[in-house]
C-alpha atoms as a PDB file:
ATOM      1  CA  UNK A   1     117.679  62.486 -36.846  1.00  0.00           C
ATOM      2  CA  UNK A   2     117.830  66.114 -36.024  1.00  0.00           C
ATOM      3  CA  UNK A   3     115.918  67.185 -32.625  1.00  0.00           C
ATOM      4  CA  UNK A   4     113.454  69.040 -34.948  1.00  0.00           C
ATOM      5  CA  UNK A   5     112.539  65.790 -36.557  1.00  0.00           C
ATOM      6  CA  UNK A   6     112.443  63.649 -33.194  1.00  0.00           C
ATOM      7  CA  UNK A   7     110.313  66.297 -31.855  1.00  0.00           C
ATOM      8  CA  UNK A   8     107.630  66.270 -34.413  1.00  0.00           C
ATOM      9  CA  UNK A   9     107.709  62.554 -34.508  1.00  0.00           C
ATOM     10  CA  UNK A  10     106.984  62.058 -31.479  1.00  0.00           C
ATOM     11  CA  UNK A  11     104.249  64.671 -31.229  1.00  0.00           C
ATOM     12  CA  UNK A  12     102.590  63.267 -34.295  1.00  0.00           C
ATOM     13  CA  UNK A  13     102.391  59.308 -32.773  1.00  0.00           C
ATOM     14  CA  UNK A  14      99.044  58.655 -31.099  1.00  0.00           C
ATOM     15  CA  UNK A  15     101.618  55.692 -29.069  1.00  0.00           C
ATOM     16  CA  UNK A  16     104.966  54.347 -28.909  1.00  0.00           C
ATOM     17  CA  UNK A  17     106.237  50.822 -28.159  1.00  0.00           C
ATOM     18  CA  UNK A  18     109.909  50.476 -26.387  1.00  0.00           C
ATOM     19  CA  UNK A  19     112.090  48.099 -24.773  1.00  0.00           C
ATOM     20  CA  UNK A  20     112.312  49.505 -20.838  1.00  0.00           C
ATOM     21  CA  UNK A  21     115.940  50.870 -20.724  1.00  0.00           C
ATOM     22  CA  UNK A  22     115.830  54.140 -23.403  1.00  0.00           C
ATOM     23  CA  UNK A  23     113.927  55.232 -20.869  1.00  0.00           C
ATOM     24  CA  UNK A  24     111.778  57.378 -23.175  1.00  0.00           C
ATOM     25  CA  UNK A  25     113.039  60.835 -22.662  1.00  0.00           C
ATOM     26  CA  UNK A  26     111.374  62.138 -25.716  1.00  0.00           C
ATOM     27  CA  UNK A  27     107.395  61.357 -24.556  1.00  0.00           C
ATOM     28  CA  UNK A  28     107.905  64.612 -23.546  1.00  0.00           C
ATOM     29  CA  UNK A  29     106.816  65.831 -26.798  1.00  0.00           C
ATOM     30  CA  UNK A  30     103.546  63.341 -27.065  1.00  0.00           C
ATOM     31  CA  UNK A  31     100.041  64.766 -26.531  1.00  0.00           C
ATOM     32  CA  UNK A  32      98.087  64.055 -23.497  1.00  0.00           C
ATOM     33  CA  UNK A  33      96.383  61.191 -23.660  1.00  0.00           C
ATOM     34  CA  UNK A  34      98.712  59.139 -25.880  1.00  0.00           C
ATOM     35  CA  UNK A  35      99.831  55.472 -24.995  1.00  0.00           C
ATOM     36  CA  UNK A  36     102.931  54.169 -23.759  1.00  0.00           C
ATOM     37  CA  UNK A  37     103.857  50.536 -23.860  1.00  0.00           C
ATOM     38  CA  UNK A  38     107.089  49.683 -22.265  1.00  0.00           C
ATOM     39  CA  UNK A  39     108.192  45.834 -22.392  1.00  0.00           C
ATOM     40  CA  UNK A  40     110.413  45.200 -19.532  1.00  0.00           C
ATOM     41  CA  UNK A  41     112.714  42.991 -20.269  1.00  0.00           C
ATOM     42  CA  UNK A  42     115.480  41.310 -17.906  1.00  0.00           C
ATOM     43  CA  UNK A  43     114.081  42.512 -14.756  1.00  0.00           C
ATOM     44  CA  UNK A  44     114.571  46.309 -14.385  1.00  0.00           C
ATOM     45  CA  UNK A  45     113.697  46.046 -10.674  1.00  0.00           C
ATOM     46  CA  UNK A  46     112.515  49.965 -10.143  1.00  0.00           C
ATOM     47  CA  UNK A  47     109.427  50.288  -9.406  1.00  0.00           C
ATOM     48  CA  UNK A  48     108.218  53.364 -10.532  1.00  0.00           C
ATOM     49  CA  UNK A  49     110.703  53.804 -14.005  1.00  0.00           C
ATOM     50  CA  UNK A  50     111.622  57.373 -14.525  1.00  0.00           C
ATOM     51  CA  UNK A  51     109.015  57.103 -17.675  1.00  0.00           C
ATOM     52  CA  UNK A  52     106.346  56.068 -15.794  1.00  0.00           C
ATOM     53  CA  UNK A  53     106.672  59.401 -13.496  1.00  0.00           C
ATOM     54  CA  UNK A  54     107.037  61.473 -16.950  1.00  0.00           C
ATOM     55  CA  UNK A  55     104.333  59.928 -18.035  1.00  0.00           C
ATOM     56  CA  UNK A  56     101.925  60.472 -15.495  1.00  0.00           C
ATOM     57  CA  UNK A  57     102.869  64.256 -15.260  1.00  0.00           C
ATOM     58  CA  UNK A  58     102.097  64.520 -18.659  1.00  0.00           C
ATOM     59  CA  UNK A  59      98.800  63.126 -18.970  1.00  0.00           C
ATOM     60  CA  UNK A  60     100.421  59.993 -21.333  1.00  0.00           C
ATOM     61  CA  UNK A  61      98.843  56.428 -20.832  1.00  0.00           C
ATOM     62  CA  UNK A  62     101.649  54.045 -19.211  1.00  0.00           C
ATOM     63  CA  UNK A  63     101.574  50.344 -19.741  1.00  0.00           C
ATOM     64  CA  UNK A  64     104.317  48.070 -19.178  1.00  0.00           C
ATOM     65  CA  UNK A  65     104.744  44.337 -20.523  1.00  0.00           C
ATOM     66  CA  UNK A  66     107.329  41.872 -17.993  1.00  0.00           C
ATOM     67  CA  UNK A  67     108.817  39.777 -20.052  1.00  0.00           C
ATOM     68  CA  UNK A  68     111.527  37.108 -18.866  1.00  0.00           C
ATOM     69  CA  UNK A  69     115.451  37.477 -18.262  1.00  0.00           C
ATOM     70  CA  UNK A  70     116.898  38.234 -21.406  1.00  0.00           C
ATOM     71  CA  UNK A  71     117.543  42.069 -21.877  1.00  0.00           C
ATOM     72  CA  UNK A  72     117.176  41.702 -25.363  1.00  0.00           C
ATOM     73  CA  UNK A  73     114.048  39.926 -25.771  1.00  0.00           C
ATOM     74  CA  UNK A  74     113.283  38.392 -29.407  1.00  0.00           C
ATOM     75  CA  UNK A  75     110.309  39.228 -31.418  1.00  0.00           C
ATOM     76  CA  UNK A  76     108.533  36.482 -31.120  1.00  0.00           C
ATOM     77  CA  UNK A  77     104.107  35.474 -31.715  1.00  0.00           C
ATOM     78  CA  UNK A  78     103.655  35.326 -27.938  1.00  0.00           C
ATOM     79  CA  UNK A  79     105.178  38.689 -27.229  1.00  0.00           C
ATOM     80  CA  UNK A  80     103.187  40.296 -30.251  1.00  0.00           C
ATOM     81  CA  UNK A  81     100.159  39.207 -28.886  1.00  0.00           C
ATOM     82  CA  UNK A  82     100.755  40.586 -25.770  1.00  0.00           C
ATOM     83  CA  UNK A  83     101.616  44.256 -27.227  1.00  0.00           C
ATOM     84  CA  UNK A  84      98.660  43.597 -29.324  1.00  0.00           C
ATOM     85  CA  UNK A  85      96.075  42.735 -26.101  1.00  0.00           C
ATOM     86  CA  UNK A  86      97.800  46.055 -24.628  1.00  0.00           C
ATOM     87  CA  UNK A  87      97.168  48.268 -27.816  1.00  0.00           C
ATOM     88  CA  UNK A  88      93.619  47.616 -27.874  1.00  0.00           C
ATOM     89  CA  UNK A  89      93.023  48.270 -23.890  1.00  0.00           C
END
């Protein structure tokens, strides 16, 4: 993708879901007020991650999901309910 099209879609989401590691450079370009849901998996041990700074400066809505050792977590129903319980708060 070109930056012109990461830019506009990331200021067109309303939220974004990422594994914690990316660290989510391109919020940048959300709206105030959108939502953030970072799952953390495989123990990042920082405490405040560098998106969760951005994020607060720009007026986005942090959330973060720990989940287990594995850095690359599967997909599975009890992690989708999770994202899901965090979506809706």
């Amino acid at each position: 993708h070109t930056l012109a099209e990461q830019i506009r879609t990331f200021r067109d989401c309303k939220g974004i879901i990422a594994i914690r590691g990316a660290e989510l450079a391109n919020i940048v370009w959300m709206d105030p007020g959108s939502k953030v849901i970072v799952i953390n998996a495989g123990r990042f041990d920082l405490a405040a991650p560098p998106a969760w700074g951005l994020a607060k400066l720009l007026g986005i809505r942090y959330d973060q999901i720990d989940w287990g050792e594995d850095p690359y977590p599967e997909l599975c129903t009890d992690l989708v309910e999770r994202i899901t319980s965090h979506i809706e708060n």
